[in-house]
Protein backbone atom coordinates (compact mmCIF):
# COMPACT_ATOMS: atom_id res chain seq x y z
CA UNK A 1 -35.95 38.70 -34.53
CA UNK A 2 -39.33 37.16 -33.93
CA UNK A 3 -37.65 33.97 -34.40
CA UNK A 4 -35.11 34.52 -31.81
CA UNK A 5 -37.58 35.49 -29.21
CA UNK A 6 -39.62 32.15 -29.70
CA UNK A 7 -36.43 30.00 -29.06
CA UNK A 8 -35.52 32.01 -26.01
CA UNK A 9 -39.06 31.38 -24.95
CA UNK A 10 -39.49 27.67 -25.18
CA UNK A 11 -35.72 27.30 -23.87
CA UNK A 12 -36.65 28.91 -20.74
CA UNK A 13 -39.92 27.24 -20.11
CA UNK A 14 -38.19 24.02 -21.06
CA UNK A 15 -36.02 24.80 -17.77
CA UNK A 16 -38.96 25.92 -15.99
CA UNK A 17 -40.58 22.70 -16.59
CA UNK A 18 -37.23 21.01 -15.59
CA UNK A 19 -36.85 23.03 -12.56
CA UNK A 20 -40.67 22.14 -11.52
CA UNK A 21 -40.14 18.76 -11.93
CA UNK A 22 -37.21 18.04 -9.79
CA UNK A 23 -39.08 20.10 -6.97
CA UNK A 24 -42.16 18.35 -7.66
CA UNK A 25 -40.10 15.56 -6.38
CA UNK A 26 -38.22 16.93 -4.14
CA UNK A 27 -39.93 19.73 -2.29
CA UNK A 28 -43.68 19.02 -3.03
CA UNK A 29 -44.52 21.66 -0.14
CA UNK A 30 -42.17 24.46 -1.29
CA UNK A 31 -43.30 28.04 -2.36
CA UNK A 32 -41.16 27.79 -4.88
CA UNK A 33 -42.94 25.16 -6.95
CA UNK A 34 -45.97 27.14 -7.03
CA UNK A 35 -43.85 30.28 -8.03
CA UNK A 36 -41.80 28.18 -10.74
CA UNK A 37 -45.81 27.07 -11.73
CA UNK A 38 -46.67 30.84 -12.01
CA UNK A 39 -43.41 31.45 -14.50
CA UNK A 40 -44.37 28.64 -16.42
CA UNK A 41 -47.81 30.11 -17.24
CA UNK A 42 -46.74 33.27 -17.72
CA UNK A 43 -44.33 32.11 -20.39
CA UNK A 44 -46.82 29.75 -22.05
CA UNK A 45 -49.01 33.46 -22.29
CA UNK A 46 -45.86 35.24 -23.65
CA UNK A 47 -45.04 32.31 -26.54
CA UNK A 48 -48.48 32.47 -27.56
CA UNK A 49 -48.54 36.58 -28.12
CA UNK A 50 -44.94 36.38 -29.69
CA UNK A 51 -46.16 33.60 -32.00
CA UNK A 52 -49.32 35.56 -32.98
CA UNK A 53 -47.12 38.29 -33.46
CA UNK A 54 -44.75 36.55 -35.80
CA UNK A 55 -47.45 35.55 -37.88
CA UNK A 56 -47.95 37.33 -41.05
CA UNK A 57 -50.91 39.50 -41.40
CA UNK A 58 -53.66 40.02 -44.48
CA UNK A 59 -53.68 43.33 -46.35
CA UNK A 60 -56.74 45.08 -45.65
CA UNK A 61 -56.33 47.37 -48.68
CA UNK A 62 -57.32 44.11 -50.91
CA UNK A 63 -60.35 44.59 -52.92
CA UNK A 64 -62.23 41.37 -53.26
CA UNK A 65 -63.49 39.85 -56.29
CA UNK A 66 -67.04 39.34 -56.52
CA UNK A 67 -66.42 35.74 -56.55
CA UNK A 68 -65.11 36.25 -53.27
CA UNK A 69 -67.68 38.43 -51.82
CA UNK A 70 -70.55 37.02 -49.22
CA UNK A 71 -73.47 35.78 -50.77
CA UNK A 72 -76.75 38.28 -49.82
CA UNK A 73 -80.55 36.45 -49.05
C-alpha cells in the first residue's frame, strides 16, 4: 500500500512540475505559479514522510551481543 502511495506521489508532483513549467513560461506573473510552487513543496514533504514510513524499522526488543555493545573509558 505504501508502495502505491509513493507512485501516486511522484506522479502528481511530476505534473506539478509540468504544470509550473509551462506557466513559468507562460504566465511568469501569475498567482498560480507561486500556488502550483507551494503544492510542489508540500508534496516533496509528503514523499519524504511516506518514504520514511515505508521503510522498515529495527526491533527494539533485540538484545545485543557484547561484541556489539559501546566500548566504556
Amino acid at each position: 500500500m505504501g508502495n502505491q502511495r509513493t507512485l501516486a506521489l511522484r506522479k502528481q508532483l511530476k505534473r506539478e512540475q509540468l504544470h509550473v513549467q509551462w506557466l513559468e513560461q507562460h504566465l511568469p506573473h501569475a498567482r498560480q505559479l507561486n500556488s502550483a510552487q507551494q503544492r510542489i513543496a508540500q508534496l516533496c514533504v509528503l514523499e519524504c514522510v511516506v518514504e520514511s514510513a515505508a521503510l522498515p524499522t529495527t526491533n527494539a526488543t533485540t538484545k545485543k551481543s557484547g561484541a556489539e555493545a559501546p566500548l566504556s573509558l
